[in-house]
Structure formats: structure tokens, C-alpha cells
C-alpha atoms as a PDB file:
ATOM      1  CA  UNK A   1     116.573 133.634  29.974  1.00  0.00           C
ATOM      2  CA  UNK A   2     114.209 133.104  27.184  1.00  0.00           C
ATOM      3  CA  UNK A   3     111.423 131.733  29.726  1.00  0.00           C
ATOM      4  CA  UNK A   4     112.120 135.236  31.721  1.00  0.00           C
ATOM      5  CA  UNK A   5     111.562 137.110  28.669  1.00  0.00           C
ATOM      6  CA  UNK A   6     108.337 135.613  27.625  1.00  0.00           C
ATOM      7  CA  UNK A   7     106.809 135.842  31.570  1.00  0.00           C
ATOM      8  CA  UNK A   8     108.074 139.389  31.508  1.00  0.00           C
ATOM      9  CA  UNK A   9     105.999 140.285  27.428  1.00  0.00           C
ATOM     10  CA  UNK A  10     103.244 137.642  28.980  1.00  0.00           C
ATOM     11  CA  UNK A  11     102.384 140.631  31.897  1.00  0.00           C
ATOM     12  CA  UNK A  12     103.270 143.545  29.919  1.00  0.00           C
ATOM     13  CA  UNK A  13     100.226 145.605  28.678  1.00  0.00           C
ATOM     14  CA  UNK A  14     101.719 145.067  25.479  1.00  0.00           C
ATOM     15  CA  UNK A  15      99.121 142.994  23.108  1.00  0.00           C
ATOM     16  CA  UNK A  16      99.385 139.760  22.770  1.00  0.00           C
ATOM     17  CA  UNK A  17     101.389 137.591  19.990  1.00  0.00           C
ATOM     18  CA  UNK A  18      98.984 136.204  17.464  1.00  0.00           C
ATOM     19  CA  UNK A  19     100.263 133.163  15.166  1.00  0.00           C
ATOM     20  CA  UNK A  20      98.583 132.856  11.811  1.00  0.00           C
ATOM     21  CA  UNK A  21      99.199 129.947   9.463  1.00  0.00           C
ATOM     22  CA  UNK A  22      98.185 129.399   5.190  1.00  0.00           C
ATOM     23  CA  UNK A  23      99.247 126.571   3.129  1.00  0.00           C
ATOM     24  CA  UNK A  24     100.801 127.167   0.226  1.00  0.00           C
ATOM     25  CA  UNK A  25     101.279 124.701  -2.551  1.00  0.00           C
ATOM     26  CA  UNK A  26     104.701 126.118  -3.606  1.00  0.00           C
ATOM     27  CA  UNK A  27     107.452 127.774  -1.739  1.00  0.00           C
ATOM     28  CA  UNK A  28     107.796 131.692  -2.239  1.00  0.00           C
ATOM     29  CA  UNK A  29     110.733 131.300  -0.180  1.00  0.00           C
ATOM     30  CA  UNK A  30     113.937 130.321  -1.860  1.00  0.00           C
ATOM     31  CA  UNK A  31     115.710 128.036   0.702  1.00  0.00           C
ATOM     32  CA  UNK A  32     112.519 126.577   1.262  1.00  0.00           C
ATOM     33  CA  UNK A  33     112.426 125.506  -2.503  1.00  0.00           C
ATOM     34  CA  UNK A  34     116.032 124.422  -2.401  1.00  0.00           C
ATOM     35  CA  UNK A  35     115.334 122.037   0.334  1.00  0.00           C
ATOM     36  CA  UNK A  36     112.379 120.740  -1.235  1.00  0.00           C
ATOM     37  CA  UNK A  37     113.925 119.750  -4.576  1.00  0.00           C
ATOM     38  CA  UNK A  38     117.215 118.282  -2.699  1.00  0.00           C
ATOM     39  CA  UNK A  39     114.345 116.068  -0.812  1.00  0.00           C
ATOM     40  CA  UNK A  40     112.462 115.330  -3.956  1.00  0.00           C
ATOM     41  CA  UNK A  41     115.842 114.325  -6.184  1.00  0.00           C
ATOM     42  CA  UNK A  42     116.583 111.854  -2.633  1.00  0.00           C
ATOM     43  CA  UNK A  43     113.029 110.369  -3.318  1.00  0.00           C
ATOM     44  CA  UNK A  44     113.918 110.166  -6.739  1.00  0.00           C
ATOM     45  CA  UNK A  45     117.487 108.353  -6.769  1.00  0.00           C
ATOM     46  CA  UNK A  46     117.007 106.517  -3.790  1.00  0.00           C
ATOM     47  CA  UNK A  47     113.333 106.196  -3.137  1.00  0.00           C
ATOM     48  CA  UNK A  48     113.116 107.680   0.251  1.00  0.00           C
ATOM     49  CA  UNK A  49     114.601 110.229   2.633  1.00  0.00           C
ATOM     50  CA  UNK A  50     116.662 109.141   5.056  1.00  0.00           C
ATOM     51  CA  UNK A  51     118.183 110.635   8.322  1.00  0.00           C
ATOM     52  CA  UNK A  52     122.108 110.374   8.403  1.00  0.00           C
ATOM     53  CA  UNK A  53     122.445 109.348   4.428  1.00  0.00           C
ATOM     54  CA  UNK A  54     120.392 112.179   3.008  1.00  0.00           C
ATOM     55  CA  UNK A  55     120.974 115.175   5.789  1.00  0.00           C
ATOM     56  CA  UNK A  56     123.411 116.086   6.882  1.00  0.00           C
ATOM     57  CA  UNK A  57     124.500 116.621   3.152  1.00  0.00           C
ATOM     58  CA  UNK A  58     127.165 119.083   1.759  1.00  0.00           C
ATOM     59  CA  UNK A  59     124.285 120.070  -0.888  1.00  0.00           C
ATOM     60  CA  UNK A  60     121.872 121.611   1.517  1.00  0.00           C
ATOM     61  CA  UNK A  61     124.853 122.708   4.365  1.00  0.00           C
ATOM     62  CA  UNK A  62     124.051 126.260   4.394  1.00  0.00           C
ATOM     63  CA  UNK A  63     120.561 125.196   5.241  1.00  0.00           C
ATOM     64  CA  UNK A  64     121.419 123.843   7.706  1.00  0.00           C
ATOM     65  CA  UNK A  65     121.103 126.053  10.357  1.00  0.00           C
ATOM     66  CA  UNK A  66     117.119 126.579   9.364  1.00  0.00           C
ATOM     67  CA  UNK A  67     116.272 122.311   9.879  1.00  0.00           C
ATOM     68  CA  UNK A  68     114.736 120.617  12.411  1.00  0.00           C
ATOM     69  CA  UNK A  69     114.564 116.579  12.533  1.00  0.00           C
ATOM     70  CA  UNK A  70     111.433 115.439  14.276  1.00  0.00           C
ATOM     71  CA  UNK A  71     110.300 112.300  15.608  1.00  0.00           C
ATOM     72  CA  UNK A  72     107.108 111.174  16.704  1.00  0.00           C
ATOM     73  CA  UNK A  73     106.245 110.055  20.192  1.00  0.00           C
ATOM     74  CA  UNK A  74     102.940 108.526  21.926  1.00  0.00           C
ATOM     75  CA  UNK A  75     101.678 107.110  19.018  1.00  0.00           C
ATOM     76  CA  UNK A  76     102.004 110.170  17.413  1.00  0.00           C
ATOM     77  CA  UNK A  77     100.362 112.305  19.786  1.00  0.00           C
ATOM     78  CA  UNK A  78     103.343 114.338  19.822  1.00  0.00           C
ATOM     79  CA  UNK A  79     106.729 114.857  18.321  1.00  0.00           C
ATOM     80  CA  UNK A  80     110.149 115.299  19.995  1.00  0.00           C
ATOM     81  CA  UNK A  81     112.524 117.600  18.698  1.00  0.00           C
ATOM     82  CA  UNK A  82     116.046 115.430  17.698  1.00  0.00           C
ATOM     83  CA  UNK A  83     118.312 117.694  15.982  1.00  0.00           C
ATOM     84  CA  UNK A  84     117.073 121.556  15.747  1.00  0.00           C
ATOM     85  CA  UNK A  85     119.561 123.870  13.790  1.00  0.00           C
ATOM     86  CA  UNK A  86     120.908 127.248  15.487  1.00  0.00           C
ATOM     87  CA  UNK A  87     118.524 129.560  13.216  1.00  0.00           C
ATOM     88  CA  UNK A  88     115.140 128.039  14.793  1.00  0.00           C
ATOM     89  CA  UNK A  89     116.637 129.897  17.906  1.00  0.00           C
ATOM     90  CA  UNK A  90     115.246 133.043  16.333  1.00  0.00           C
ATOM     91  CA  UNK A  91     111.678 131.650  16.118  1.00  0.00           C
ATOM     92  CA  UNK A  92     111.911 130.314  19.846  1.00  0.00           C
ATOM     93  CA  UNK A  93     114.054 132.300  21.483  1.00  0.00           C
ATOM     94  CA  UNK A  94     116.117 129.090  23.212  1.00  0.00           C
ATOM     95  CA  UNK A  95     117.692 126.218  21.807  1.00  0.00           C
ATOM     96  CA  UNK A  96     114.138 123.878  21.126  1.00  0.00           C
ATOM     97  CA  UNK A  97     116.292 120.302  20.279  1.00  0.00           C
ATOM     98  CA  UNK A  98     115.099 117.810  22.991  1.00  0.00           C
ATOM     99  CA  UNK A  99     112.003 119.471  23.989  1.00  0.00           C
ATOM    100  CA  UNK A 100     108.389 118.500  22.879  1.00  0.00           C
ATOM    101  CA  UNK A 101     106.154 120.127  20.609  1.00  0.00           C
ATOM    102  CA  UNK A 102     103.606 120.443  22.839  1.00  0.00           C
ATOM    103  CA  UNK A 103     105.973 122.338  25.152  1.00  0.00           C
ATOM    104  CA  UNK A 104     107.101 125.086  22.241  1.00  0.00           C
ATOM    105  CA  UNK A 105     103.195 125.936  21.310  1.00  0.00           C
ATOM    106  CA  UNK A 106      99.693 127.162  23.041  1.00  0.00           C
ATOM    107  CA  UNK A 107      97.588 124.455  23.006  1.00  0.00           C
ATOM    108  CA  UNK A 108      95.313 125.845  20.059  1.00  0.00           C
ATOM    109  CA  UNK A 109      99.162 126.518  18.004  1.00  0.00           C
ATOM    110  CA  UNK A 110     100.373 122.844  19.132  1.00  0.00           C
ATOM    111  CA  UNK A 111      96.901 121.336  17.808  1.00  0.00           C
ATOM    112  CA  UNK A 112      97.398 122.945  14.359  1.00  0.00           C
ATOM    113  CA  UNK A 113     100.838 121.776  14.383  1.00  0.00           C
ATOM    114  CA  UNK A 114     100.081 118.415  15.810  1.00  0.00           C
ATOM    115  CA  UNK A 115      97.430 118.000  12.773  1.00  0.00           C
ATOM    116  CA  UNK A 116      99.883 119.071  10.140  1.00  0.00           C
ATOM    117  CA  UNK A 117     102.588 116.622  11.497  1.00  0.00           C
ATOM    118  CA  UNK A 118     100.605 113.610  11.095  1.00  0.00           C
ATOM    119  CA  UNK A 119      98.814 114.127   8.096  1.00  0.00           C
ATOM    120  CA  UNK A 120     102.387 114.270   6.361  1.00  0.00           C
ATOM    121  CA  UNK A 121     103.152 111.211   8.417  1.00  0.00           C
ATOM    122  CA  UNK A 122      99.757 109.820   6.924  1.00  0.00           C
ATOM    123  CA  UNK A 123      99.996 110.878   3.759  1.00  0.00           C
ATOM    124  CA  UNK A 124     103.663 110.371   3.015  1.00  0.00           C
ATOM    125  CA  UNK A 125     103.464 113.991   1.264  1.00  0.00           C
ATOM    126  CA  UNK A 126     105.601 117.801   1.853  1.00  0.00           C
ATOM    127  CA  UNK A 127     103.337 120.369   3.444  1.00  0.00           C
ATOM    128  CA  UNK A 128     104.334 123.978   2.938  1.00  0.00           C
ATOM    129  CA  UNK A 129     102.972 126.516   5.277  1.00  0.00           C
ATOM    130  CA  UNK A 130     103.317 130.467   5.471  1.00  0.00           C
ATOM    131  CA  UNK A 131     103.148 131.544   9.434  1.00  0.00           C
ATOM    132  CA  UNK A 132     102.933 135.365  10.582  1.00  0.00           C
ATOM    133  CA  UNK A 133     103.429 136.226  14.222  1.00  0.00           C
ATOM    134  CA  UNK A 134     101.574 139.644  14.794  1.00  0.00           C
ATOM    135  CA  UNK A 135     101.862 141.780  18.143  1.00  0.00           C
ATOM    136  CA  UNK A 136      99.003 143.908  17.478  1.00  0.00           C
ATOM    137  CA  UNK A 137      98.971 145.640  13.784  1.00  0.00           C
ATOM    138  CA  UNK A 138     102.802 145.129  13.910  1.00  0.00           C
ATOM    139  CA  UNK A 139     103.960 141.897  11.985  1.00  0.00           C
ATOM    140  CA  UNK A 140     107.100 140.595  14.331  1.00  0.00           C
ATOM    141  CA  UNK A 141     107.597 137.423  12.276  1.00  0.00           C
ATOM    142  CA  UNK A 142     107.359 135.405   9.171  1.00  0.00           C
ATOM    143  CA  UNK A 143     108.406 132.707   7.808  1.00  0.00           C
ATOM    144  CA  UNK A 144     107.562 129.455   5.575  1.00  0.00           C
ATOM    145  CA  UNK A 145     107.698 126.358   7.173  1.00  0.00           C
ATOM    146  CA  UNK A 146     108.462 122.904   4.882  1.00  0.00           C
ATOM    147  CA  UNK A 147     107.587 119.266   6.302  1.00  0.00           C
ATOM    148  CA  UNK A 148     109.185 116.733   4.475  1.00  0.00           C
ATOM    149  CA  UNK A 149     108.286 113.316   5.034  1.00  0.00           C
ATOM    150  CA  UNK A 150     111.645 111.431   6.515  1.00  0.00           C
ATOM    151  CA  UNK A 151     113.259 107.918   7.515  1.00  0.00           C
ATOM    152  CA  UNK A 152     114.891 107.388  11.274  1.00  0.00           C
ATOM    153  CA  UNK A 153     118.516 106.195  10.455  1.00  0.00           C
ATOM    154  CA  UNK A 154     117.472 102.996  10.565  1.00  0.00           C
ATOM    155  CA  UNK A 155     115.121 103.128   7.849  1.00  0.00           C
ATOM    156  CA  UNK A 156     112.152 101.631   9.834  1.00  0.00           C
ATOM    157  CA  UNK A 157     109.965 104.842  11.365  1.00  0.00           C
ATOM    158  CA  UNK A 158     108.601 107.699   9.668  1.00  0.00           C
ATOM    159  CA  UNK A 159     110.197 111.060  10.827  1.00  0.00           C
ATOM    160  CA  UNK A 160     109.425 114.535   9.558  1.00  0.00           C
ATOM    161  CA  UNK A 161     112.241 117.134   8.692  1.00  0.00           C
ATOM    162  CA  UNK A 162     111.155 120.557   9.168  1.00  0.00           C
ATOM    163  CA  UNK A 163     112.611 123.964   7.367  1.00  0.00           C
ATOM    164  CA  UNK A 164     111.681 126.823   8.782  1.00  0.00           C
ATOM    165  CA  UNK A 165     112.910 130.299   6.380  1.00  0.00           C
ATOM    166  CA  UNK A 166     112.520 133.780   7.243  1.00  0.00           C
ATOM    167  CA  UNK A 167     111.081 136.138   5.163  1.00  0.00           C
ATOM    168  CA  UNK A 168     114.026 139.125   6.456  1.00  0.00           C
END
């Protein structure tokens, strides 16, 4: 249904949907802040985030909904979407757990995202990032988007939770 919708706005004579993306070195939103200090105080007590012993967590639960676990694939070339929350539905329009990155973005979005992904991979650092979706002069979308640096369950390859928090 989704992929019907999108052909349908794709030949419309509406404009098109324009994606804009700032860092930001602190969240503005307030879930995003709460899920960045529940990932720091994990660092903190148990020196690293971990898939299945920090998240789920009763803590964060009503956050929930706004988390995405991803996990890198091709050497990092792109990142497959584990466990994606009901509330990224709103961003995407379908359930996105199990797809690809590269199959959820235009190929000049997926790059940015692509670059962002790894350098928290690299760097072992959170990334915060403010991203508007504009149809014209109209402002459809936005929302702030935290990568957290992450362990798989197993403790031995780097993952990246996402938290992505809409701004009404």
C-alpha cells in the first residue's frame, strides 16, 4: 500500500519531497535526550551498550516505539534494519524492520546516511541529527534522529541503535 502511495505522489504534479539534514551537538528533543543519557549511564555502569541487556529496558519502554536496532552488512557498505519500532512507520510509511537502508533512501539520502552510520561505527561516538522533509514551502516532517553506538547480543560486532523523535 505504502509503495502505491509513493508511485501515485511520485507522478502527481505535486512538488517533490526534499530531505534536509543538520547536526546538532545536543538534543532539542526530549525523548531524544532521555535515550541518550539512559545510553550514556549503560556506558557508564557497564562500559558498553549492549543489544538484549541494555534495550529492551523498562527505563526507556515508552521509547520504544521511536528505536531502530541496526546492523551493518557488506563490510559496512550498508546496514540492515533488525528490530524497527511501530512509530518509524510514520517516517516510512510501512513497517522498515528487515529491509536495507539502501532500499528506504534516494541514493544521494542513503549516501548521507550511509556516511553518518559508519563514522559512529568508526568513531565509537552518538551523532545527533535534525532532518526536515519539505514538499515545496510546506514542511511535512521533522524530526531528530540519535545514533548510538551499540553491541550485537553477543558482544562481538558493533551495531548502531537509532531514535528517531518527532517534533509534533
Amino acid at each position: 500500500m505504502a509503495y502505491l502511495l509513493r508511485k501515485y505522489i511520485e507522478n502527481s504534479v505535486l512538488p517533490p519531497l526534499v530531505n534536509s539534514y543538520r547536526r546538532v551537538d545536543t538534543p532539542q528533543h526530549g525523548d531524544a535526550a532521555i535515550l541518550l543519557d539512559y545510553w550514556r549511564s549503560c556506558i557508564a555502569k557497564a562500559g558498553g551498550f549492549v543489544v538484549g541487556r541494555d534495550i529492551p529496558n523498562r527505563a526507556i519502554a515508552r521509547l520504544l516505539r521511536n528505536i531502530i536496532v541496526t546492523e551493518p552488512v557488506g563490510g559496512s557498505a550498508d546496514f540492515h534494519m533488525r528490530l524497527a519500532g511501530s512509530g518509524i512507520r510514520r517516517r516510512f510509511g510501512e513497517e522498515i524492520g528487515g529491509h536495507l537502508l539502501s532500499s528506504l533512501f534516494s541514493a544521494a539520502d542513503f549516501a548521507h546516511h550511509l556516511a553518518l552510520s559508519n563514522e559512529v561505527l568508526r568513531d565509537g561516538r552518538p551523532l545527533i541529527v535534525d532532518s526536515r522533509t519539505r514538499r515545496g514551502a510546506i514542511e511535512e516532517l521533522h524530526l531528530e534522529v540519535v545514533l548510538l553506538p551499540a553491541k550485537s547480543p553477543d558482544g562481538k560486532h558493533d551495531w548502531i541503535l537509532v531514535g528517531m523523535f518527532y517534533f509534533v
